[in-house]
PDB file of N, CA and C in Angstrom:
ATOM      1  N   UNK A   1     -75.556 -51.609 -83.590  1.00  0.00           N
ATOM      2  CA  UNK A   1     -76.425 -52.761 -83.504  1.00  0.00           C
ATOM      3  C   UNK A   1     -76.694 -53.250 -84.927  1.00  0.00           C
ATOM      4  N   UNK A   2     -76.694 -54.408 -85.242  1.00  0.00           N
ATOM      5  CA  UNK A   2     -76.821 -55.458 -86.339  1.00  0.00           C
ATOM      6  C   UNK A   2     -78.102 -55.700 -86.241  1.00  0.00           C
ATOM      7  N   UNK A   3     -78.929 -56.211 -87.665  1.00  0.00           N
ATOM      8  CA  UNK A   3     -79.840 -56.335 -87.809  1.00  0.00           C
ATOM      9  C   UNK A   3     -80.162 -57.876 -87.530  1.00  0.00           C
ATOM     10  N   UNK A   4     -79.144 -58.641 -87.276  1.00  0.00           N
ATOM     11  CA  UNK A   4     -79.139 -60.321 -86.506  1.00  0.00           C
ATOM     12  C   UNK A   4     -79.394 -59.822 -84.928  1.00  0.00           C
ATOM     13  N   UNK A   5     -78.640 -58.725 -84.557  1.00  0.00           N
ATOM     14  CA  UNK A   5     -79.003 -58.724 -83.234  1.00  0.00           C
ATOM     15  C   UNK A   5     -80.463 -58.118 -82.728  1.00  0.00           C
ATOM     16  N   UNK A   6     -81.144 -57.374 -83.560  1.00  0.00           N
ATOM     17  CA  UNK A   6     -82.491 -57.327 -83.470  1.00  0.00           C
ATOM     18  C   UNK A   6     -83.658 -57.995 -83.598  1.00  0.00           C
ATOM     19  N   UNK A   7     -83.142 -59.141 -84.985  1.00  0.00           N
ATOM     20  CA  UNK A   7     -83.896 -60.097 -85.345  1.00  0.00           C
ATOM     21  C   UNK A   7     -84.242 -61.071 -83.988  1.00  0.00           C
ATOM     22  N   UNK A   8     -82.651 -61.775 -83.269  1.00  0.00           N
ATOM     23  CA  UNK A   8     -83.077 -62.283 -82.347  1.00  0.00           C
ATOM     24  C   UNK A   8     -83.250 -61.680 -81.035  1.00  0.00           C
ATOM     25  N   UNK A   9     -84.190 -60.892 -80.443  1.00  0.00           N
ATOM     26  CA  UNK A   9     -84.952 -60.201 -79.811  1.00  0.00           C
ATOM     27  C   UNK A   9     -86.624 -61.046 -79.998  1.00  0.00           C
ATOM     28  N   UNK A  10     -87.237 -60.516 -78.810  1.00  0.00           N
ATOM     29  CA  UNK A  10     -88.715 -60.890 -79.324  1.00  0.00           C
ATOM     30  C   UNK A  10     -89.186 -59.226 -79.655  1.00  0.00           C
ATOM     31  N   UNK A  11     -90.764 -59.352 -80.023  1.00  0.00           N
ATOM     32  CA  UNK A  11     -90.949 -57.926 -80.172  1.00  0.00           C
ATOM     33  C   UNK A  11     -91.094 -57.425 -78.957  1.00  0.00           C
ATOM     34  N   UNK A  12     -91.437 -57.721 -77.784  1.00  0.00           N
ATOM     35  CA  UNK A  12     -91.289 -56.966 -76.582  1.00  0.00           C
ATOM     36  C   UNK A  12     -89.714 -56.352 -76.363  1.00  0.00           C
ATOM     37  N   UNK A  13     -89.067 -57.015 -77.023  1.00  0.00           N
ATOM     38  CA  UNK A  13     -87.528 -56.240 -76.216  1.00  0.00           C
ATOM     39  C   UNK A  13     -87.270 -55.475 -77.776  1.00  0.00           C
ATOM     40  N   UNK A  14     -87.914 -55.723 -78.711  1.00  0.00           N
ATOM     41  CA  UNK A  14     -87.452 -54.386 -79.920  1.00  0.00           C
ATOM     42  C   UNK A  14     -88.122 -53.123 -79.485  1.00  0.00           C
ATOM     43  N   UNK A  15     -89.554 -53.478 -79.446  1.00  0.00           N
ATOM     44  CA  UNK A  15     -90.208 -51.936 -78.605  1.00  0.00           C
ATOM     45  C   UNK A  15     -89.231 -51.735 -77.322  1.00  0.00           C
ATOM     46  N   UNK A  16     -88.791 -51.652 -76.670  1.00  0.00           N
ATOM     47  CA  UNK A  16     -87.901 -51.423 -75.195  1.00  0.00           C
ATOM     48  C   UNK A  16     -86.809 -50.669 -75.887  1.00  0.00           C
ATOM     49  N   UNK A  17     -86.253 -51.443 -76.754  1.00  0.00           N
ATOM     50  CA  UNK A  17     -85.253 -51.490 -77.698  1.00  0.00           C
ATOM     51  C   UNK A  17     -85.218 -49.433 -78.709  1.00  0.00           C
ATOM     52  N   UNK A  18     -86.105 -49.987 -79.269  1.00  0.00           N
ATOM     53  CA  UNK A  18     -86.758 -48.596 -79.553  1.00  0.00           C
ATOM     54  C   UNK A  18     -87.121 -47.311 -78.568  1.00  0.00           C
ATOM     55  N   UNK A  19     -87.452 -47.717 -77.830  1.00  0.00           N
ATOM     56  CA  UNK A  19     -87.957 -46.440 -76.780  1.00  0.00           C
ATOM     57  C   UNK A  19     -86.570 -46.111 -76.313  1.00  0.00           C
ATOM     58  N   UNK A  20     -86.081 -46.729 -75.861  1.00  0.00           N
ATOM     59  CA  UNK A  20     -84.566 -46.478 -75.156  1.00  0.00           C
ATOM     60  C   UNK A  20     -83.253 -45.734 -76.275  1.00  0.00           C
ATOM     61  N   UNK A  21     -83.803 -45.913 -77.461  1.00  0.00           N
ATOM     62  CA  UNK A  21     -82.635 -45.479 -78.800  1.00  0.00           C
ATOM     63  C   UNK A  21     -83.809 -44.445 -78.684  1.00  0.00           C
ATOM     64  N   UNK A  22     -84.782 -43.605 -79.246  1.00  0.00           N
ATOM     65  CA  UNK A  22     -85.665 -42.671 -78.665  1.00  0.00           C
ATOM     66  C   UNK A  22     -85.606 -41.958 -77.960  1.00  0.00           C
ATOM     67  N   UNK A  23     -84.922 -42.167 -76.571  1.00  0.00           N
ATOM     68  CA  UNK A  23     -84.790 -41.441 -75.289  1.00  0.00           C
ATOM     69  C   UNK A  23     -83.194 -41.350 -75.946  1.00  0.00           C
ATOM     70  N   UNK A  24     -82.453 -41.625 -76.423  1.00  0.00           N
ATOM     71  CA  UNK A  24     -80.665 -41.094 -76.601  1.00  0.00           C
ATOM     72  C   UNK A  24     -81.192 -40.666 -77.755  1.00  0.00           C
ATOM     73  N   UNK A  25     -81.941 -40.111 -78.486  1.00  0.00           N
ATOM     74  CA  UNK A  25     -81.173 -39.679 -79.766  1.00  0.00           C
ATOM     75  C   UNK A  25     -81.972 -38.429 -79.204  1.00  0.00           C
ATOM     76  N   UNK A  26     -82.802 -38.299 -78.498  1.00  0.00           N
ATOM     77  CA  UNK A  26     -83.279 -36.786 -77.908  1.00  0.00           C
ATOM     78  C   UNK A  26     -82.204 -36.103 -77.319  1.00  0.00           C
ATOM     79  N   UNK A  27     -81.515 -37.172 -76.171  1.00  0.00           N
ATOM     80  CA  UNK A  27     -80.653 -36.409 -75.491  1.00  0.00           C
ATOM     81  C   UNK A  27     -79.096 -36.039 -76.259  1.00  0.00           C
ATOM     82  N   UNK A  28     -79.447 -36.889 -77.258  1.00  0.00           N
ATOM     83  CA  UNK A  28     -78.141 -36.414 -78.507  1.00  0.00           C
ATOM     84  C   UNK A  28     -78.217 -35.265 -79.386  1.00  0.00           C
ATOM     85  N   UNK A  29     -79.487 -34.645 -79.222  1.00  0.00           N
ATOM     86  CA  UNK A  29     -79.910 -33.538 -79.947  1.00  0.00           C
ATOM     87  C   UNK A  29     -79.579 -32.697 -78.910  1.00  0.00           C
ATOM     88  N   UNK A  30     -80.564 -32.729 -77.653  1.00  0.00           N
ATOM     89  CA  UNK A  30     -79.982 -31.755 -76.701  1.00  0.00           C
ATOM     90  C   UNK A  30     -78.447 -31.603 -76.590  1.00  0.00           C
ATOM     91  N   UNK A  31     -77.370 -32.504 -76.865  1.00  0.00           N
ATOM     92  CA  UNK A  31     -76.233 -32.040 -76.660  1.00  0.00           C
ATOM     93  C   UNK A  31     -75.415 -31.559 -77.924  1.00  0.00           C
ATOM     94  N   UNK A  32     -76.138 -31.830 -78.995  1.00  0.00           N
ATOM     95  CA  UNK A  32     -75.746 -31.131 -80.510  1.00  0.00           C
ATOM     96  C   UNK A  32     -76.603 -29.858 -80.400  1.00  0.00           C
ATOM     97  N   UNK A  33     -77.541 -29.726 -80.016  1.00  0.00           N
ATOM     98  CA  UNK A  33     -78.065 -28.487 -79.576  1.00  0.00           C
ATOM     99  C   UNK A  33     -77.199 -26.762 -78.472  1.00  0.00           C
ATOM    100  N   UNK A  34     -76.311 -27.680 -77.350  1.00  0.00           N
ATOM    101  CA  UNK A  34     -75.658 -26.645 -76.911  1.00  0.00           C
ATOM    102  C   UNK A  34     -74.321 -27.125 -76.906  1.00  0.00           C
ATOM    103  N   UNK A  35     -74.147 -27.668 -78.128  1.00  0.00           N
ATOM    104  CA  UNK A  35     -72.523 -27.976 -78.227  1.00  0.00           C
ATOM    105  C   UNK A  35     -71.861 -28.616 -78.093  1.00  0.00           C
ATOM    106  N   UNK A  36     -72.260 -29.519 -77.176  1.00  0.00           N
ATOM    107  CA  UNK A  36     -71.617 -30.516 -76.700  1.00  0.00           C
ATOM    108  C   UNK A  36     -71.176 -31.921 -77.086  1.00  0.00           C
ATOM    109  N   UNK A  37     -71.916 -31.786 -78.236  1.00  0.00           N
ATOM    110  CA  UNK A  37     -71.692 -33.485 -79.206  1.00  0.00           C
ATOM    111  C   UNK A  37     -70.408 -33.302 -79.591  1.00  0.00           C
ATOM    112  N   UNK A  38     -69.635 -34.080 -79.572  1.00  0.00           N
ATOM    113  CA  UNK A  38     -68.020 -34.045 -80.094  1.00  0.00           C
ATOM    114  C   UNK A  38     -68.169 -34.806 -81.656  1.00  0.00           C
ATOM    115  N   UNK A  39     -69.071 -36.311 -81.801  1.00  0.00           N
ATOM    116  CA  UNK A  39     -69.252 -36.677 -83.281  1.00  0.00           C
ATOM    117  C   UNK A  39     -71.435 -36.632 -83.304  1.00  0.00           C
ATOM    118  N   UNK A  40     -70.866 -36.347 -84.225  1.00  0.00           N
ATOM    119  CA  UNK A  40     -72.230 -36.335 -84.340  1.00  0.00           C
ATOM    120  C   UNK A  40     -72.892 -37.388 -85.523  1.00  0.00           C
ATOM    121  N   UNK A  41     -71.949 -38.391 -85.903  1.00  0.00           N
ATOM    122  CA  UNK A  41     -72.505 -39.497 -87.148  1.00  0.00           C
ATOM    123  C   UNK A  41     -73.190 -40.340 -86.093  1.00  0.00           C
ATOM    124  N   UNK A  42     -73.059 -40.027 -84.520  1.00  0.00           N
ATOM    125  CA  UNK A  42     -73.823 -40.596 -83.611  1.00  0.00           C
ATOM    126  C   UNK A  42     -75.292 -40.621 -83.647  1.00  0.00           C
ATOM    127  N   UNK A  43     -75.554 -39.405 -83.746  1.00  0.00           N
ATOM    128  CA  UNK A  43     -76.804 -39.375 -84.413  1.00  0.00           C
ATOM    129  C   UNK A  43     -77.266 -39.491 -85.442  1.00  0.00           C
ATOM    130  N   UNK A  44     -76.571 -40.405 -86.671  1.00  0.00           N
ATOM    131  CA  UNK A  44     -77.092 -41.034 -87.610  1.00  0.00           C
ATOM    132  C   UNK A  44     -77.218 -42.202 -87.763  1.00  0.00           C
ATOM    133  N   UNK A  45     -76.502 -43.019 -86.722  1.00  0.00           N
ATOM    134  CA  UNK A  45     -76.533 -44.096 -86.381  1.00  0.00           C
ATOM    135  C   UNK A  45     -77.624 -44.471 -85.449  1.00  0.00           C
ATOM    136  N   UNK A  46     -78.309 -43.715 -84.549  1.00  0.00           N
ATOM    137  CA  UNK A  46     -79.412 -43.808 -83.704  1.00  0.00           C
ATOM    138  C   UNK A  46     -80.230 -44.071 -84.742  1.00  0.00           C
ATOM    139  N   UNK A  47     -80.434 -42.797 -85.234  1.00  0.00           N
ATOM    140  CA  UNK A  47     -81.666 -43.316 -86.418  1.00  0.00           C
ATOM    141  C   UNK A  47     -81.933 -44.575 -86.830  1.00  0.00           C
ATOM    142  N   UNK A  48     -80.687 -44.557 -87.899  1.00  0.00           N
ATOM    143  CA  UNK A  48     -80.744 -46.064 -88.484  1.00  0.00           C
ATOM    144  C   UNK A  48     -81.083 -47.367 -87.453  1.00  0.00           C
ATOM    145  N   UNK A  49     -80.170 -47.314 -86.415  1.00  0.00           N
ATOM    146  CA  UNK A  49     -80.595 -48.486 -85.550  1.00  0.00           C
ATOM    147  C   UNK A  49     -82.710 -48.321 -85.281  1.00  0.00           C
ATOM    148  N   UNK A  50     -83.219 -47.131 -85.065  1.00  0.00           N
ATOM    149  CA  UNK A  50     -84.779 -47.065 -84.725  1.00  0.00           C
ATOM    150  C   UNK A  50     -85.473 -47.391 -85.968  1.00  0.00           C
ATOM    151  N   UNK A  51     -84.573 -47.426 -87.401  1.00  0.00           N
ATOM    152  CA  UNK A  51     -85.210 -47.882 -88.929  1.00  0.00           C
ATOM    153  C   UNK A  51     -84.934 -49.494 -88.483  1.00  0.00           C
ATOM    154  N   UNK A  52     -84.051 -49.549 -88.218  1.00  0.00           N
ATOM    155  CA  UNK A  52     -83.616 -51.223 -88.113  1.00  0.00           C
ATOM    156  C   UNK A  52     -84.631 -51.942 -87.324  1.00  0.00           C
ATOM    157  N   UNK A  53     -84.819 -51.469 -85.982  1.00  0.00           N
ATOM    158  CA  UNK A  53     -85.913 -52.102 -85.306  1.00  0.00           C
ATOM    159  C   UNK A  53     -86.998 -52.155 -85.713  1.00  0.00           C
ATOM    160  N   UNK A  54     -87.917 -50.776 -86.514  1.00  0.00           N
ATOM    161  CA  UNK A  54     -89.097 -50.726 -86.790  1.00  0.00           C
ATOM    162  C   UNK A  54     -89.380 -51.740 -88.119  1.00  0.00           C
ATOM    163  N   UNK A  55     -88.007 -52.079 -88.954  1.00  0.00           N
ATOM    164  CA  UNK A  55     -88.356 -52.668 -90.252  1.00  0.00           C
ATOM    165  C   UNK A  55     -88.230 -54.276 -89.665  1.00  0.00           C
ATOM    166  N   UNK A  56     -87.904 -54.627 -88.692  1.00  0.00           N
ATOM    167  CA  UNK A  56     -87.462 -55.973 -87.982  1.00  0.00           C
ATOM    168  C   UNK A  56     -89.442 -56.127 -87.629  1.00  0.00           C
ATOM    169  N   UNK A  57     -90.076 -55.116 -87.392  1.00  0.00           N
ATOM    170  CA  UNK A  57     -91.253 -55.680 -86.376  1.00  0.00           C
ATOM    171  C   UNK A  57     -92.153 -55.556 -87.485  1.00  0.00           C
ATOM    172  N   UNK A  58     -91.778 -54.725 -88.377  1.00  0.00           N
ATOM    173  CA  UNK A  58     -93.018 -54.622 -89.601  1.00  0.00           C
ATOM    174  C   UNK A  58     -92.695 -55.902 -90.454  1.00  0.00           C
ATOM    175  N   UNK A  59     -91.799 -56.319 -90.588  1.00  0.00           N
ATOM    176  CA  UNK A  59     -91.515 -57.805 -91.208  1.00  0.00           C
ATOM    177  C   UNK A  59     -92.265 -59.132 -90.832  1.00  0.00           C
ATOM    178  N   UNK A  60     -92.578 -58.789 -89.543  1.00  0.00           N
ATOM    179  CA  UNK A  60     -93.050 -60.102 -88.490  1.00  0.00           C
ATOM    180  C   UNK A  60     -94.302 -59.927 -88.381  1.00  0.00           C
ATOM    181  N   UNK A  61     -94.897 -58.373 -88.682  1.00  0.00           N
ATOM    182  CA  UNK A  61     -96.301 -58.169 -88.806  1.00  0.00           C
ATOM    183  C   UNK A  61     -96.704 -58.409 -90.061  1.00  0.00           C
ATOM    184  N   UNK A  62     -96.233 -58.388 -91.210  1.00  0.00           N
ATOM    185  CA  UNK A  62     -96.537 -58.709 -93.084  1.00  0.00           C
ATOM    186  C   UNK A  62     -96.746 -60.105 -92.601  1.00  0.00           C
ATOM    187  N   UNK A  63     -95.604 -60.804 -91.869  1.00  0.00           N
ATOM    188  CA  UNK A  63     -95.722 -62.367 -92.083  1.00  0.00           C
ATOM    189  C   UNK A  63     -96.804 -63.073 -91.251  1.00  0.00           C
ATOM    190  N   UNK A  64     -97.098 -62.568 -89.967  1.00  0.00           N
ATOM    191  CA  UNK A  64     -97.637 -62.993 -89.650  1.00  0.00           C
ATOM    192  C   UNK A  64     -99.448 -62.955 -89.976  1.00  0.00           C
ATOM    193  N   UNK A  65     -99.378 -61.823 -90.846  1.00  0.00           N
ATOM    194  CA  UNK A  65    -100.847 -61.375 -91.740  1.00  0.00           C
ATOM    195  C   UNK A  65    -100.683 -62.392 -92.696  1.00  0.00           C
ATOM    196  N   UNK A  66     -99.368 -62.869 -93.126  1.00  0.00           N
ATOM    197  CA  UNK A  66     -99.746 -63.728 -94.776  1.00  0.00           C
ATOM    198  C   UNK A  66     -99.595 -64.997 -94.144  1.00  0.00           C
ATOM    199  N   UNK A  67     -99.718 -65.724 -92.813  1.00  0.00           N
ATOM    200  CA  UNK A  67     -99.764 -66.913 -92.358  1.00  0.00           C
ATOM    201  C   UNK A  67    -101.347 -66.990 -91.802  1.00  0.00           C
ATOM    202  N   UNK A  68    -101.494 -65.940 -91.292  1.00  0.00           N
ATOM    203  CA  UNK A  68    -103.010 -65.896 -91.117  1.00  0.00           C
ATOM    204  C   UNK A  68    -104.229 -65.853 -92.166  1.00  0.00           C
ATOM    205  N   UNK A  69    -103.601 -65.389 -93.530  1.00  0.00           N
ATOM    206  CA  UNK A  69    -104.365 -65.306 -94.584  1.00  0.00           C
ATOM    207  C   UNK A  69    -104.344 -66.377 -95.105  1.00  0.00           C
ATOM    208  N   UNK A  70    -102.822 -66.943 -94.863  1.00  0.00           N
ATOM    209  CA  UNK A  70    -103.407 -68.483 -95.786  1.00  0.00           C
ATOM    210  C   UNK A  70    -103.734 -69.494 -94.968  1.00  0.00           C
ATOM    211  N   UNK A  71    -103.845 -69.478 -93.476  1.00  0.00           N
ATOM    212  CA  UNK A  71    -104.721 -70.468 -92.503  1.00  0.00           C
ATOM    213  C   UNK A  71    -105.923 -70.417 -93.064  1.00  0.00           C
ATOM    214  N   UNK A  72    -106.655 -69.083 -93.450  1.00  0.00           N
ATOM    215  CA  UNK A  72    -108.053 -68.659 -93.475  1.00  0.00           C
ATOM    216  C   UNK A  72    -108.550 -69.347 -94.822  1.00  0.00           C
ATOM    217  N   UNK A  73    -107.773 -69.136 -95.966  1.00  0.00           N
ATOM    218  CA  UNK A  73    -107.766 -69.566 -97.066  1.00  0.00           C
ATOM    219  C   UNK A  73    -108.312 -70.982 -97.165  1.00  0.00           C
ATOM    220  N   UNK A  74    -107.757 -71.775 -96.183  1.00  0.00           N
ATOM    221  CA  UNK A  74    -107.485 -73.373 -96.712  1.00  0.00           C
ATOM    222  C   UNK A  74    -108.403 -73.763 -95.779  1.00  0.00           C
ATOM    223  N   UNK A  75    -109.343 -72.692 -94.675  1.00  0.00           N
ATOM    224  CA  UNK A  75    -110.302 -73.575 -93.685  1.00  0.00           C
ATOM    225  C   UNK A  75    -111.539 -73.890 -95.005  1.00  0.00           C
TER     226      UNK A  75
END
């Protein structure tokens, strides 16, 4: 997953988005756990994609604090 393809998401489908990469990278442990992972850069790629989403929603939360700060500013 690309960080264009997260961007256009709303934040309801990045949280979904997240929980669901969350629920596979557990069950990617459980199977690197009894052996069964054949690659395992799989699970470095989960990660990154759950950094990707979380830095996509913390972006939209900075901005939307510094649009609200300068509404407040100029009342």
């Amino acid at each position: 997953m690309n960080i264009g393809e997260i961007r256009a998401k709303t934040d309801e489908e990045v949280l979904d988005e997240i929980e669901d990469l969350k629920e596979a990278l557990f069950k990617l442990r459980l199977q690197k756990s009894s052996g069964q992972l054949e690659n395992e850069n799989v699970l470095k790629q989960t990660r990154h994609d759950i950094a990707r989403c979380k830095t996509v929603l913390r972006e939209r939360q900075l901005a939307a604090e510094r649009v609200a700060k300068e509404g407040s500013s100029h009342a």
